[in-house]
Protein backbone atom coordinates (compact mmCIF):
# COMPACT_ATOMS: atom_id res chain seq x y z
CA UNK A 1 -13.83 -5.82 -9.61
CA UNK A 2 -16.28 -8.98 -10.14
CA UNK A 3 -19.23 -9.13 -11.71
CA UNK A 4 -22.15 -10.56 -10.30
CA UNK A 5 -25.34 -8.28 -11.28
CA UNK A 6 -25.96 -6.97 -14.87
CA UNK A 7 -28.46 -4.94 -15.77
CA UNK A 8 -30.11 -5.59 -19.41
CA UNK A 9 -31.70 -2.70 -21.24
CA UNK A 10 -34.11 -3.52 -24.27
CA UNK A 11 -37.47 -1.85 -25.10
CA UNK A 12 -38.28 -5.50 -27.32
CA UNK A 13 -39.28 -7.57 -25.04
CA UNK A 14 -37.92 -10.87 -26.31
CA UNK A 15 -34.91 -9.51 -26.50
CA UNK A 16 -35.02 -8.45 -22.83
CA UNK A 17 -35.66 -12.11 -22.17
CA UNK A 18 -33.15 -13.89 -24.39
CA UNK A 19 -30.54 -11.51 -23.17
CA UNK A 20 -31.59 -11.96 -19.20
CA UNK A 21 -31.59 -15.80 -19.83
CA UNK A 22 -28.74 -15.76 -21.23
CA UNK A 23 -26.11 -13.79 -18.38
CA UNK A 24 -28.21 -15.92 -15.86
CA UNK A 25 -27.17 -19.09 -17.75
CA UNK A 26 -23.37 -17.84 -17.70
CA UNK A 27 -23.57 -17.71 -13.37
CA UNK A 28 -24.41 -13.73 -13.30
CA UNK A 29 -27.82 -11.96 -11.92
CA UNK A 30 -29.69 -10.28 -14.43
CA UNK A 31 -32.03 -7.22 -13.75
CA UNK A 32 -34.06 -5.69 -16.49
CA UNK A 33 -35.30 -2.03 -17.66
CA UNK A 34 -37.57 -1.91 -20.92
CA UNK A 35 -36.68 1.80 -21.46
CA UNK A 36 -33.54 3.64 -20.08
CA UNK A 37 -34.92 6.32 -18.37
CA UNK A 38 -36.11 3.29 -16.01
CA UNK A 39 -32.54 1.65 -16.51
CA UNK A 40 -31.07 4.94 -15.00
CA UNK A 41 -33.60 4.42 -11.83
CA UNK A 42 -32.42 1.35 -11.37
CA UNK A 43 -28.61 2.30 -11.54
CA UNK A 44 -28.81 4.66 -9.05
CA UNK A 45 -31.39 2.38 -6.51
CA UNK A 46 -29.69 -1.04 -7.84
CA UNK A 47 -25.95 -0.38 -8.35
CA UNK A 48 -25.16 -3.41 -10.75
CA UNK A 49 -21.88 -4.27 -11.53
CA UNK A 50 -22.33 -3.96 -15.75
CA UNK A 51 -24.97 -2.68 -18.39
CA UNK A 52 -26.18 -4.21 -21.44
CA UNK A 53 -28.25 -2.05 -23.68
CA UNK A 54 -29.93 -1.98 -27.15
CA UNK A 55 -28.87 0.91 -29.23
CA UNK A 56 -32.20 1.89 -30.47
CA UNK A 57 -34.99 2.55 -28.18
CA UNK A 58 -37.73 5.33 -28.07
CA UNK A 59 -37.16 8.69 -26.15
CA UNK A 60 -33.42 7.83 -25.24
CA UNK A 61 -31.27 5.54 -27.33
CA UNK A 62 -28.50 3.45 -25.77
CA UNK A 63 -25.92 5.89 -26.81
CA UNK A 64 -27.64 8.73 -24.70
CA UNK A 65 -27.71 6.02 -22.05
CA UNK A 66 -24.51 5.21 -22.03
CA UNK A 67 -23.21 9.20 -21.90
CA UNK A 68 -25.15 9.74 -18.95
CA UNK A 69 -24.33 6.46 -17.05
CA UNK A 70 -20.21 7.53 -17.70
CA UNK A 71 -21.23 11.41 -16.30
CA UNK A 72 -22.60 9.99 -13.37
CA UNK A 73 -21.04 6.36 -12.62
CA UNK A 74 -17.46 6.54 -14.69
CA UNK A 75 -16.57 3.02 -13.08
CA UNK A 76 -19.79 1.25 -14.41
CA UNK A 77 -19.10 -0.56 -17.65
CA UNK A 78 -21.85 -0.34 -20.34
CA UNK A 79 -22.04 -2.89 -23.33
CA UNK A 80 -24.01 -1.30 -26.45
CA UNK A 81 -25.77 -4.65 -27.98
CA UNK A 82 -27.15 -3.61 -31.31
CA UNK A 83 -28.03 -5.15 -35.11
CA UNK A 84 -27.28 -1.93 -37.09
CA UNK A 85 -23.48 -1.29 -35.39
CA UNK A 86 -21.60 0.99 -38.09
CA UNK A 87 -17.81 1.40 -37.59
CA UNK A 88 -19.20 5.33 -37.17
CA UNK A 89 -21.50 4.49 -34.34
CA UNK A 90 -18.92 1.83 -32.79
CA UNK A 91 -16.28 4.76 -32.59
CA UNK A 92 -19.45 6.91 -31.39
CA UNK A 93 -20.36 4.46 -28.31
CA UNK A 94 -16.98 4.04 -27.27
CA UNK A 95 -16.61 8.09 -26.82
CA UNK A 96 -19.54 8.02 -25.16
CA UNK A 97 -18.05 5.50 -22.54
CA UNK A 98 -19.26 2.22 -24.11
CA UNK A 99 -16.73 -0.46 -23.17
CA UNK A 100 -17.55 -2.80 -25.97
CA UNK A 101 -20.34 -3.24 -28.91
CA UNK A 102 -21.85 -6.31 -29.28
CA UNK A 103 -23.91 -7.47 -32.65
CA UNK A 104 -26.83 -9.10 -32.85
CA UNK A 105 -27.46 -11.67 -32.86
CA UNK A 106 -25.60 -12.33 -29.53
CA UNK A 107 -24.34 -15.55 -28.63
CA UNK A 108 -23.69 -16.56 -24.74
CA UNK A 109 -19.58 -16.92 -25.53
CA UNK A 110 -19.37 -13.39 -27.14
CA UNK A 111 -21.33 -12.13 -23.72
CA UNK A 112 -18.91 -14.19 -21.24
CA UNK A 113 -15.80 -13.47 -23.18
CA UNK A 114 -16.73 -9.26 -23.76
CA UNK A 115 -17.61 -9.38 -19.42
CA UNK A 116 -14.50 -11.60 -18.47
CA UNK A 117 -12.43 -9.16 -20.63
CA UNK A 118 -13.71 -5.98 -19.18
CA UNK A 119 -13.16 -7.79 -15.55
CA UNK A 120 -9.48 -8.28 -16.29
CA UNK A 121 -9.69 -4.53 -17.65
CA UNK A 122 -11.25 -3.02 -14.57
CA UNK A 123 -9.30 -4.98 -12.29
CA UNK A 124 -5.59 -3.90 -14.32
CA UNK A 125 -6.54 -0.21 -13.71
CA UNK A 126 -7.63 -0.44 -10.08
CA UNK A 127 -3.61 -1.40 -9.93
CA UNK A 128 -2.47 0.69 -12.14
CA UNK A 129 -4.07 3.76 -9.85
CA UNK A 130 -2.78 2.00 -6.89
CA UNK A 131 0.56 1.72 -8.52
CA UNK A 132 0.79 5.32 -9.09
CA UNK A 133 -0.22 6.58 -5.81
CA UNK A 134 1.38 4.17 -3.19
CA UNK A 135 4.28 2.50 -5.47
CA UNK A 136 7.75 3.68 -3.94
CA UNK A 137 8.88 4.57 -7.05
CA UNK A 138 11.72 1.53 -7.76
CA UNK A 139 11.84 -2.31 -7.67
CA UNK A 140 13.84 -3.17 -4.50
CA UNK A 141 17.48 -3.11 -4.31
CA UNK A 142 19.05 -6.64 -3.36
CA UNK A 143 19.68 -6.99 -0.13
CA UNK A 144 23.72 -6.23 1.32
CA UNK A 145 24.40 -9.38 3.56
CA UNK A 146 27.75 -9.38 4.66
CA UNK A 147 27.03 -10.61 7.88
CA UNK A 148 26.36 -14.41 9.22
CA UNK A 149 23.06 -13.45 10.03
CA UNK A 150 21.92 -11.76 7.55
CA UNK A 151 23.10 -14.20 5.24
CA UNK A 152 21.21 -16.99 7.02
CA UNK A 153 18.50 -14.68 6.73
CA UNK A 154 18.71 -14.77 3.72
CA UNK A 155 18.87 -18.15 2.97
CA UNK A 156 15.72 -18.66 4.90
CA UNK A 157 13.69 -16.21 2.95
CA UNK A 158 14.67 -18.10 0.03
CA UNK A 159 13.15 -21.14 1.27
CA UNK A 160 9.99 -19.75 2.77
CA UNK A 161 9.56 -17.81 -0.27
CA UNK A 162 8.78 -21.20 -2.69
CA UNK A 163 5.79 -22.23 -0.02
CA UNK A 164 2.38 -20.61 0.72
CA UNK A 165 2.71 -20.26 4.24
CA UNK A 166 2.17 -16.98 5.90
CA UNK A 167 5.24 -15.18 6.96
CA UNK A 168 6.07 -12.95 10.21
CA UNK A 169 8.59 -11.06 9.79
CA UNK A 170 9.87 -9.63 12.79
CA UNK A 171 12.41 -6.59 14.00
CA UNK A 172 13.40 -3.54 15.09
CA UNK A 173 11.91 -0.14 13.39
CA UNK A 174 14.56 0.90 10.17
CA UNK A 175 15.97 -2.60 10.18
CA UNK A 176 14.51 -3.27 6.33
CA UNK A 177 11.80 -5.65 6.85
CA UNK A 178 9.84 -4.64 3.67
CA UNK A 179 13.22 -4.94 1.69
CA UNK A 180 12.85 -8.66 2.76
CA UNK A 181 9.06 -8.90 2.07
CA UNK A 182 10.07 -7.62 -1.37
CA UNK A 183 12.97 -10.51 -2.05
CA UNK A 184 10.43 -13.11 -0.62
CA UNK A 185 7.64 -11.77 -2.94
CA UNK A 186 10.61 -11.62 -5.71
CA UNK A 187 12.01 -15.45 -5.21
CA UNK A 188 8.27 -16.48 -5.29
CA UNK A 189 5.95 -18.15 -8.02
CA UNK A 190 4.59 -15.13 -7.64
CA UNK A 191 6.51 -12.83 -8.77
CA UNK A 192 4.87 -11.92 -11.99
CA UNK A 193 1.90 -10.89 -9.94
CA UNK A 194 1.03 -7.73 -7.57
CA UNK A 195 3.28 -6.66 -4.59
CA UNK A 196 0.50 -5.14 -2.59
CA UNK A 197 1.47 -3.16 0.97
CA UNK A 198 -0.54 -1.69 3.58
CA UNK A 199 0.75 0.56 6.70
CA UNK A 200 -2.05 -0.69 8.87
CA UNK A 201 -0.55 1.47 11.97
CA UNK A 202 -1.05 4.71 9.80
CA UNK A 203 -4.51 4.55 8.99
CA UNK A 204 -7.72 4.42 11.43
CA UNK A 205 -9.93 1.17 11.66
CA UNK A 206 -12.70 2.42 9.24
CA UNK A 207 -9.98 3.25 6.73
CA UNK A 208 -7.67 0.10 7.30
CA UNK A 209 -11.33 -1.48 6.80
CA UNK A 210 -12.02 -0.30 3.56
CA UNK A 211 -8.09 -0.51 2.66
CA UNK A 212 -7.70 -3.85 2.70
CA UNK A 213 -10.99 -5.11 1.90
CA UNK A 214 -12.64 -2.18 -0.53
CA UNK A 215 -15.96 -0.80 -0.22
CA UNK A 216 -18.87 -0.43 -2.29
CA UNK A 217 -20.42 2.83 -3.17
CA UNK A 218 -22.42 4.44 -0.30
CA UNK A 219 -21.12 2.62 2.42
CA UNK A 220 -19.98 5.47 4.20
CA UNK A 221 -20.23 8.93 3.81
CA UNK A 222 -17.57 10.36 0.91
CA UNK A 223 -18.00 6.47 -0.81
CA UNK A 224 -19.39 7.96 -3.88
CA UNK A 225 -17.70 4.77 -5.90
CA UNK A 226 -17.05 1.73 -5.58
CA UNK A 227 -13.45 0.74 -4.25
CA UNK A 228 -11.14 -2.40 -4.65
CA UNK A 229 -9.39 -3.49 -1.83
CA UNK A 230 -5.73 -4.65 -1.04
CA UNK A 231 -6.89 -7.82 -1.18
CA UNK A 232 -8.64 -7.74 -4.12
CA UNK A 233 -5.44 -6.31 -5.84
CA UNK A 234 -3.12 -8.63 -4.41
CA UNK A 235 -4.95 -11.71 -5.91
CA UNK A 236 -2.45 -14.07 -6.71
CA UNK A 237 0.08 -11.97 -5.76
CA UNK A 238 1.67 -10.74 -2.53
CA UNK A 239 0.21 -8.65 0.42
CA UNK A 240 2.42 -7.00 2.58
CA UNK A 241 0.69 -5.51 6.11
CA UNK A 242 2.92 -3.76 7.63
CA UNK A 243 3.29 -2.92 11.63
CA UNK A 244 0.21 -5.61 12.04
CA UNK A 245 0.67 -5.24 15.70
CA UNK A 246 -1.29 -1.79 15.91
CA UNK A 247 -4.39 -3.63 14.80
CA UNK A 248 -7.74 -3.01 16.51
CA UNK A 249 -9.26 -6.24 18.54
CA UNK A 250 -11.99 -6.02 15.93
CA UNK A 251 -9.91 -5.68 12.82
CA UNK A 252 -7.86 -8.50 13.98
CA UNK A 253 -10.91 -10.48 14.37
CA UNK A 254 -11.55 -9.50 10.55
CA UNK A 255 -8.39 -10.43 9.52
CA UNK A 256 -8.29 -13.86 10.76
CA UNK A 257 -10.99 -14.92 9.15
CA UNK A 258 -9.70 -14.07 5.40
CA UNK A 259 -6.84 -15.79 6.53
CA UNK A 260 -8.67 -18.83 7.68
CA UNK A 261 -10.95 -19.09 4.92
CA UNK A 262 -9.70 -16.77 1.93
CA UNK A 263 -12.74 -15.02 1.92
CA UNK A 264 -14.60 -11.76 2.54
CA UNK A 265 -17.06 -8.98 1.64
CA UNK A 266 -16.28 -5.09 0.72
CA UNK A 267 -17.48 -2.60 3.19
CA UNK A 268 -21.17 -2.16 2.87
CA UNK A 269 -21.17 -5.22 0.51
CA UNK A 270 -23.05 -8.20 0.34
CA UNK A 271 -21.05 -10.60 -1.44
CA UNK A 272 -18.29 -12.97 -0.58
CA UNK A 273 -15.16 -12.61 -2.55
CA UNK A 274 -13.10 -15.45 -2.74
CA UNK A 275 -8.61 -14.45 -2.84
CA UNK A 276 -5.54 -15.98 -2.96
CA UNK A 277 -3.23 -14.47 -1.60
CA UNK A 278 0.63 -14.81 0.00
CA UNK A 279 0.54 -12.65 3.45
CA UNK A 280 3.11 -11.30 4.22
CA UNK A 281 3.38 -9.70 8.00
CA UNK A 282 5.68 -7.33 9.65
CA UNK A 283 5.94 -5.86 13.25
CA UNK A 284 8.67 -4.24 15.66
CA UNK A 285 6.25 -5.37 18.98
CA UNK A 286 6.60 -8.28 20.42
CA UNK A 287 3.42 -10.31 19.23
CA UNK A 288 4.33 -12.91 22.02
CA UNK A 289 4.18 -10.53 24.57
CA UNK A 290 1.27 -8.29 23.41
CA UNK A 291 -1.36 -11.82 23.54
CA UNK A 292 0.15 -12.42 27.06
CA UNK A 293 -0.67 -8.36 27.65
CA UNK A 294 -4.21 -9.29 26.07
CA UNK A 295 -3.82 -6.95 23.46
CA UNK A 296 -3.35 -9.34 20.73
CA UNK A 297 -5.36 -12.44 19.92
CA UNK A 298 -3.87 -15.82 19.91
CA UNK A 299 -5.35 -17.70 17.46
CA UNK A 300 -4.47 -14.75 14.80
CA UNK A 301 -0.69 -14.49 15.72
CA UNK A 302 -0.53 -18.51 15.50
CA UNK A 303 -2.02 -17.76 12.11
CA UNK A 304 0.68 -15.20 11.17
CA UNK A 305 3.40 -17.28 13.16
CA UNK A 306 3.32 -19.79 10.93
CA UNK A 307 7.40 -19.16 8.81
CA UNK A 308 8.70 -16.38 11.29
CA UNK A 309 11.83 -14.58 10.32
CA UNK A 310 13.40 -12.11 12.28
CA UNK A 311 15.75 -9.32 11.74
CA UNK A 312 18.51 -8.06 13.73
CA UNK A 313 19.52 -4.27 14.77
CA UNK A 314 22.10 -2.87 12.45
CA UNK A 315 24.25 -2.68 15.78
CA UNK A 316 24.54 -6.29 16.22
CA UNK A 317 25.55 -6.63 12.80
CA UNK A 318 28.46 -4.40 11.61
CA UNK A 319 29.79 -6.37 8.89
CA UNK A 320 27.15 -4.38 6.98
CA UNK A 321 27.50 -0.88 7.78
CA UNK A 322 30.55 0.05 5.40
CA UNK A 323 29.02 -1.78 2.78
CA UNK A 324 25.85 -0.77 2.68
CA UNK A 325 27.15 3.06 3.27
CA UNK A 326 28.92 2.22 0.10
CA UNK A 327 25.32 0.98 -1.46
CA UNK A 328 23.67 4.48 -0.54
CA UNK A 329 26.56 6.48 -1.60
CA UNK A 330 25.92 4.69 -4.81
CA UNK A 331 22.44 5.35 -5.49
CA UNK A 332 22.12 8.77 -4.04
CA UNK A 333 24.32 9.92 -6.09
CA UNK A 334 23.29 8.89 -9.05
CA UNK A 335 19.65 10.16 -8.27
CA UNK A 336 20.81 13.35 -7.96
CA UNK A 337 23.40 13.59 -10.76
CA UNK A 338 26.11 13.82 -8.36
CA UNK A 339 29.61 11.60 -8.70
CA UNK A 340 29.83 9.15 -6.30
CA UNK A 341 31.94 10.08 -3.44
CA UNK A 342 34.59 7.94 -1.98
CA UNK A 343 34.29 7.61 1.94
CA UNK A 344 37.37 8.02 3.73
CA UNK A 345 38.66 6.19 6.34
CA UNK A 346 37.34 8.60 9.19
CA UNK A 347 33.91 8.37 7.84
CA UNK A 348 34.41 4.50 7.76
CA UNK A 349 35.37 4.80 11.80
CA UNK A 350 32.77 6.98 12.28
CA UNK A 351 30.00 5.29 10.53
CA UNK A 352 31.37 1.72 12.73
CA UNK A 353 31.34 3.34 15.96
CA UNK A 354 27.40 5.09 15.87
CA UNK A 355 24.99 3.10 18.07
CA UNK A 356 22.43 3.44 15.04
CA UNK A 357 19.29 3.50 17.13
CA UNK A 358 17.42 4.07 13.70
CA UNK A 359 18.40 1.03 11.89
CA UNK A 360 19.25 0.88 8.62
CA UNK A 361 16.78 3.70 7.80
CA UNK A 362 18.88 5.92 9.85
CA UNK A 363 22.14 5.09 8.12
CA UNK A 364 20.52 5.66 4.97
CA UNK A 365 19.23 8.92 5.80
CA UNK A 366 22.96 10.03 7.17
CA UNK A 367 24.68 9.16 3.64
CA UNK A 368 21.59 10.71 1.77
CA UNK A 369 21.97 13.99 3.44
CA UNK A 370 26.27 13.79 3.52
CA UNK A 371 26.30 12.79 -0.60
CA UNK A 372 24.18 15.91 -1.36
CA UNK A 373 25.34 18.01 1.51
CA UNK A 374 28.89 17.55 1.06
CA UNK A 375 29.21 17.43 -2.91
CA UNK A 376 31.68 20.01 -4.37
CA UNK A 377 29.59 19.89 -7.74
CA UNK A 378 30.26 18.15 -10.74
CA UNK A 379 33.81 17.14 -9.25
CA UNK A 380 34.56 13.68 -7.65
CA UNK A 381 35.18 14.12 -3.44
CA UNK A 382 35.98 12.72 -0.27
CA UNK A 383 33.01 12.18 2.14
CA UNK A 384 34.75 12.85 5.46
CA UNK A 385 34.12 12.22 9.14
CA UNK A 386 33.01 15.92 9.36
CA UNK A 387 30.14 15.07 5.99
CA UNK A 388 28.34 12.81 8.56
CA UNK A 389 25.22 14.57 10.87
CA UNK A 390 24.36 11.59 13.23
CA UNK A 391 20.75 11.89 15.70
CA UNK A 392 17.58 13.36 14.68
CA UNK A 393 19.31 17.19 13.54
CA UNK A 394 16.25 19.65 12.36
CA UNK A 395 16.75 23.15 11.12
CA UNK A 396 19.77 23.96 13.28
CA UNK A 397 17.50 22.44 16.56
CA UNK A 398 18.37 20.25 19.57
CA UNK A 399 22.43 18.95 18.85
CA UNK A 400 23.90 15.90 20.03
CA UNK A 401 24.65 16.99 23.36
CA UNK A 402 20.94 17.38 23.82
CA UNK A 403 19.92 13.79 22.28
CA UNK A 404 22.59 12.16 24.63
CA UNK A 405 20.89 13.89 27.52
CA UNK A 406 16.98 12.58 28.60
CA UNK A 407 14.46 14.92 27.65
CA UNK A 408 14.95 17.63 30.64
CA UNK A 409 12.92 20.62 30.46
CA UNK A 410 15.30 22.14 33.22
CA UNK A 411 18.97 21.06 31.18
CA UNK A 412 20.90 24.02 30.56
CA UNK A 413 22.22 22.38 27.20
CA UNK A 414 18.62 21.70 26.67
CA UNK A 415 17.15 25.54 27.35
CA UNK A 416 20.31 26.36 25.42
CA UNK A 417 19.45 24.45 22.28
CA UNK A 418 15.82 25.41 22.13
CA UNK A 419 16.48 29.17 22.10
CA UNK A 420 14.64 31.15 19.31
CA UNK A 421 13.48 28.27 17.79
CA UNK A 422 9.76 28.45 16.77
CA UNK A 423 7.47 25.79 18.58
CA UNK A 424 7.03 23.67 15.50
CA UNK A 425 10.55 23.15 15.23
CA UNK A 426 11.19 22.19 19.05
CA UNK A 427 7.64 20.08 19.01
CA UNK A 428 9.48 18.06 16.20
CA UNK A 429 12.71 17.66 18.00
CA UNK A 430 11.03 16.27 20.64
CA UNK A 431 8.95 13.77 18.67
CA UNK A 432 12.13 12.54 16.46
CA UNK A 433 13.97 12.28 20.09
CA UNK A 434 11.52 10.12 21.83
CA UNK A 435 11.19 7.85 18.48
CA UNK A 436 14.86 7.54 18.73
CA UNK A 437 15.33 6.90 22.61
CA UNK A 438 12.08 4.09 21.74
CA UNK A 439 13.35 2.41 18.49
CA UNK A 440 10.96 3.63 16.44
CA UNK A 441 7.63 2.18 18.03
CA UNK A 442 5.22 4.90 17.40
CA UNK A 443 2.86 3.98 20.16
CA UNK A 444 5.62 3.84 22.99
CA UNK A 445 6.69 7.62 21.71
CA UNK A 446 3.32 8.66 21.51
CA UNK A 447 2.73 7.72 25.38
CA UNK A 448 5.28 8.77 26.71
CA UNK A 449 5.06 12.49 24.86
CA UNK A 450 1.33 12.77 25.83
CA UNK A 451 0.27 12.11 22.53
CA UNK A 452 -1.74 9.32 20.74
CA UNK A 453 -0.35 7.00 18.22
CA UNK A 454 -3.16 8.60 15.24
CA UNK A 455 -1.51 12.28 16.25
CA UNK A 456 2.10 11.20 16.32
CA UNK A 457 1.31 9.67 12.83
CA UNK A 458 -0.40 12.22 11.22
CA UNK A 459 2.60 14.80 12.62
CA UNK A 460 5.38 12.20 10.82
CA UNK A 461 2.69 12.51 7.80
CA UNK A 462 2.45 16.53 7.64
CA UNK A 463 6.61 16.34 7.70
CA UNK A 464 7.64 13.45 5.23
CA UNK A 465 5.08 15.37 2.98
CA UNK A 466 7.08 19.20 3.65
CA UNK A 467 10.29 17.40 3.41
CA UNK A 468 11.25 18.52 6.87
CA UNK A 469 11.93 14.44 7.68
CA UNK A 470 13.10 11.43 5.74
CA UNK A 471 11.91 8.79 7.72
C-alpha cells in the first residue's frame, strides 16, 4: 500500500488547516471533514488512503469515528490526533482500530514518520496473507546436479543471478524451473526480500489483471477492498510468472510496459506506482515459435529474452535420476514419519530405464507414492522394483498397457480397462493421458480432448484440491 490521499478530521478549524498544510507539505493530498459524520461521507465517496482525526468533536468523537471506519473499511488506517491522550484512551483508540495516537501539538516529522511506519506495516501484512495462502510451505531444496548440464546450468544461474536482467527460463513441463527461479532469487542481492510467484496460465485475464497489479476497491464487482498486487509485493524482491506463454495479446501488452518503464496503476486506479523488481519468467512453449505463429509479441519476448536459461528433460539427463530418487526418498519420509527406505538395485534399473514423460515432477510423484505405499511401518525396508507405479495410475483406472496404446475408444485393452469405472474416474484418465502423451502443455491437451485450456485447469484444480492428483 502507498499513501497518497489523507483525509483530516477536525471540527476547529485552524486545526483543520495546520494539519491539511502540513501532509500537503510532506508530498501527500489532503481532504478535509469538519465533523465525522461528513468524514464518513467522504470515506465511502472519496476512498483515501489514511485518516487523521481529532479526538473530541461534537455529536461523534474520533473514537466513535474510528470504530465505525474499522466495521466498515478494516484496511483503512485511522490516526487519533488529540491534546488530552491518556494511556486509558490510547489503549481505548487502538481497540477501536486506531493505528497510532498522535499529541498535540503535532509536528510534520511525527506525521511523516507515524504514515511511513504504518506504510511499511500495511505493506508487511499484505505478504504475510500472501505468504500464508500461496507459500508452498518450505524454502527450496538445493538443486541435485549430477549431470554436465545441469551443472553448467547451474553455474549460469549463479552468474545471472548477481545482475538485474530479466531471466527466461525455459523447458519442458516437471523439469523444475521454479526450483531454479528459487536458487536465482536465493544467490541474489535480493534474497532478503520477497519471492513473489504467479501461475499466469491458471487464472483468467481479469484475474491475472488484478493478480499482478492489485486493484482498488470497487473496480469490479466482489472488489469490496482494496488489493496489493504481485508487483507491489515483490518490490525489491523477486517475481516469478510462471507459464508466461498463455498470456492474453492484451495482458502481454500490459506487461511490457512495467517492464519497460517499472511502472503501473491498480485496476480501477488512478495512480502510477513506481517497482523494482527482478522478473523472473518461465515457459514450456516455444516463445520463438509462438511470435512467428503471431501469438506472441516480439518486442515483449526480446524483453524477457534478455539472460535465457534452459532446462533439459530428465531423459536426456540420467546422471540425476538415482540421485535425486535418493533426495525424495529422503524427504518423504521424513514428512511422514516414515524411515527412509533403501532402494534396491531393481528399483535403481527400473527408475533408469522409464522414459519420464513427466519430468522431474513425475519422478517425484513415483517415490512419494512408493515411500508411503510400500512402508512396512516403523521398520526400515527395501523399496523394490515392484514399490514403483509408473504412468498416470488413478483409482485402479486405465494400466500401462492402456497409456502405451493411443487413446482408442475401440481398443479392447482400452474397453477392458474402463469397465465399471464411474465417468469421473475415466474423464480423469483421459486428461492425465493426453497431458502425458503432450509433455505437460495444458493448451495442446486441452485441444486435442475438446476442451479449453480454463476447463482443463480448473479440472487439475478440483483434483490437486481432493487429493485425487499430485501434480
Amino acid at each position: 500500500m502507498t499513501i497518497q490521499r489523507i483525509l483530516v478530521v477536525d471540527d476547529e478549524s485552524l486545526a483543520r488547516e495546520y494539519l491539511a498544510e502540513a501532509v500537503t507539505s510532506l508530498g501527500f493530498t489532503a481532504l478535509t471533514a469538519s465533523d465525522a459524520q461528513s468524514a464518513l461521507h467522504i470515506v465511502e465517496k472519496e476512498q483515501p488512503d489514511a485518516v487523521m482525526t481529532d479526538l473530541r468533536m461534537p455529536e461523534m468523537d474520533g473514537v466513535e469515528l474510528t470504530r465505525r471506519i474499522h466495521e466498515r473499511w478494516p484496511d483503512l488506517p485511522v490516526l487519533l490526533c488529540t491534546a488530552h491522550a491518556t494511556i486509558e484512551s490510547a489503549v481505548d483508540a487502538m481497540k477501536h482500530g486506531a493505528r497510532d495516537v498522535l499529541m498535540k501539538p503535532i509536528s510534520m516529522d511525527s506525521i511523516e514518520h507515524s504514515l511511513r511506519r504504518i506504510e511499511r506495516e500495511v505493506r508487511l501484512e499484505a505478504e504475510n496473507r500472501y505468504l500464508r495462502t500461496e507459500a508452498r510451505g518450505a524454502s527450496p531444496d538445493s538443486i541435485v546436479a549430477e549431470s554436465t548440464c545441469m551443472s553448467e546450468l547451474l553455474k549460469a544461474s549463479a552468474r545471472v543471478a548477481r545482475t538485474k536482467g530479466t531471466i527466461l527460463i525455459t523447458g519442458s513441463s516437471g523439469t523444475g524451473k521454479e526450483r531454479v527461479a528459487h536458487f536465482i532469487h536465493a544467490a541474489s542481492e535480493r534474497s532478503e526480500k520477497p519471492f513473489i510467484r504467479v501461475n499466469c496460465a491458471a487464472l483468467s485475464e481479469q484475474l491475472l489483471e488484478s493478480e499482478l497489479f492489485g486493484h482498488e476497491r470497487g473496480a469490479f464487482t466482489g472488489a469490496d477492498r482494496q488489493r496489493l498486487g504481485r508487483f507491489e509485493l515483490a518490490d525489491q524482491g523477486t517475481l516469478l510468472l510462471d507459464e508466461v506463454g498463455e498470456i492474453s495479446p492484451s495482458m502481454q501488452a500490459k506487461l511490457l510496459r512495467v517492464l519497460q518503464e517499472d511502472e503501473f496503476e491498480r485496476v480501477g486506479g488512478q495512480k502510477t506506482l513506481k517497482v523494482d523488481v527482478r522478473v523472473i519468467a518461465s515457459t514450456n512453449r516455444d516463445l520463438a515459435q509462438e511470435v512467428a505463429a503471431g501469438n506472441f509479441r516480439e518486442d515483449l519476448y526480446y524483453r524477457l529474452h534478455v539472460l535465457p536459461l534452459h532446462l533439459a528433460a530428465l531423459k536426456d539427463r540420467p546422471e540425476d535420476i538415482i540421485p535425486l530418487a535418493h533426495r525424495f526418498c529422503e524427504m518423504y519420509a521424513v514428512q511422514n514419519g516414515l524411515p527412509i527406505p533403501n532402494l534396491t538395485q531393481d528399483a535403481c534399473e527400473q527408475l533408469l530405464s522409464w522414459r519420464w514423460p513427466g519430468n522431474v515432477r513425475e519422478l517425484e510423484n513415483v517415490i512419494q507414492r512408493a515411500v508411503i505405499l510400500g512402508s512396512r511401518g516403523t521398520e526400515p525396508f527395501d523399496l523394490c522394483a515392484e514399490d514403483l507405479v509408473f504412468g498416470p495410475e488413478a483409482k485402479g483406472a486405465a494400466t500401462d498397457q492402456v497409456s502405451a496404446q493411443e487413446l482408442d475408444l475401440d481398443h479392447p485393452a482400452f474397453q477392458e480397462a474402463i469397465a465399471n469405472e464411474s465417468m469421473a474416474d475415466v474423464e480423469r484418465v483421459a486428461i492425465l493421458s493426453t497431458l502425458e502423451r503432450t509433455g505437460g502443455n495444458k493448451t495442446e491437451a486441452a485441444r486435442r480432448l475438446g476442451l479449453t485450456a480454463r476447463t482443463l485447469s480448473n479440472k487439475m484444480k478440483i483434483w490437486r484440491h481432493a487429493g485425487l492428483v499430485t501434480t
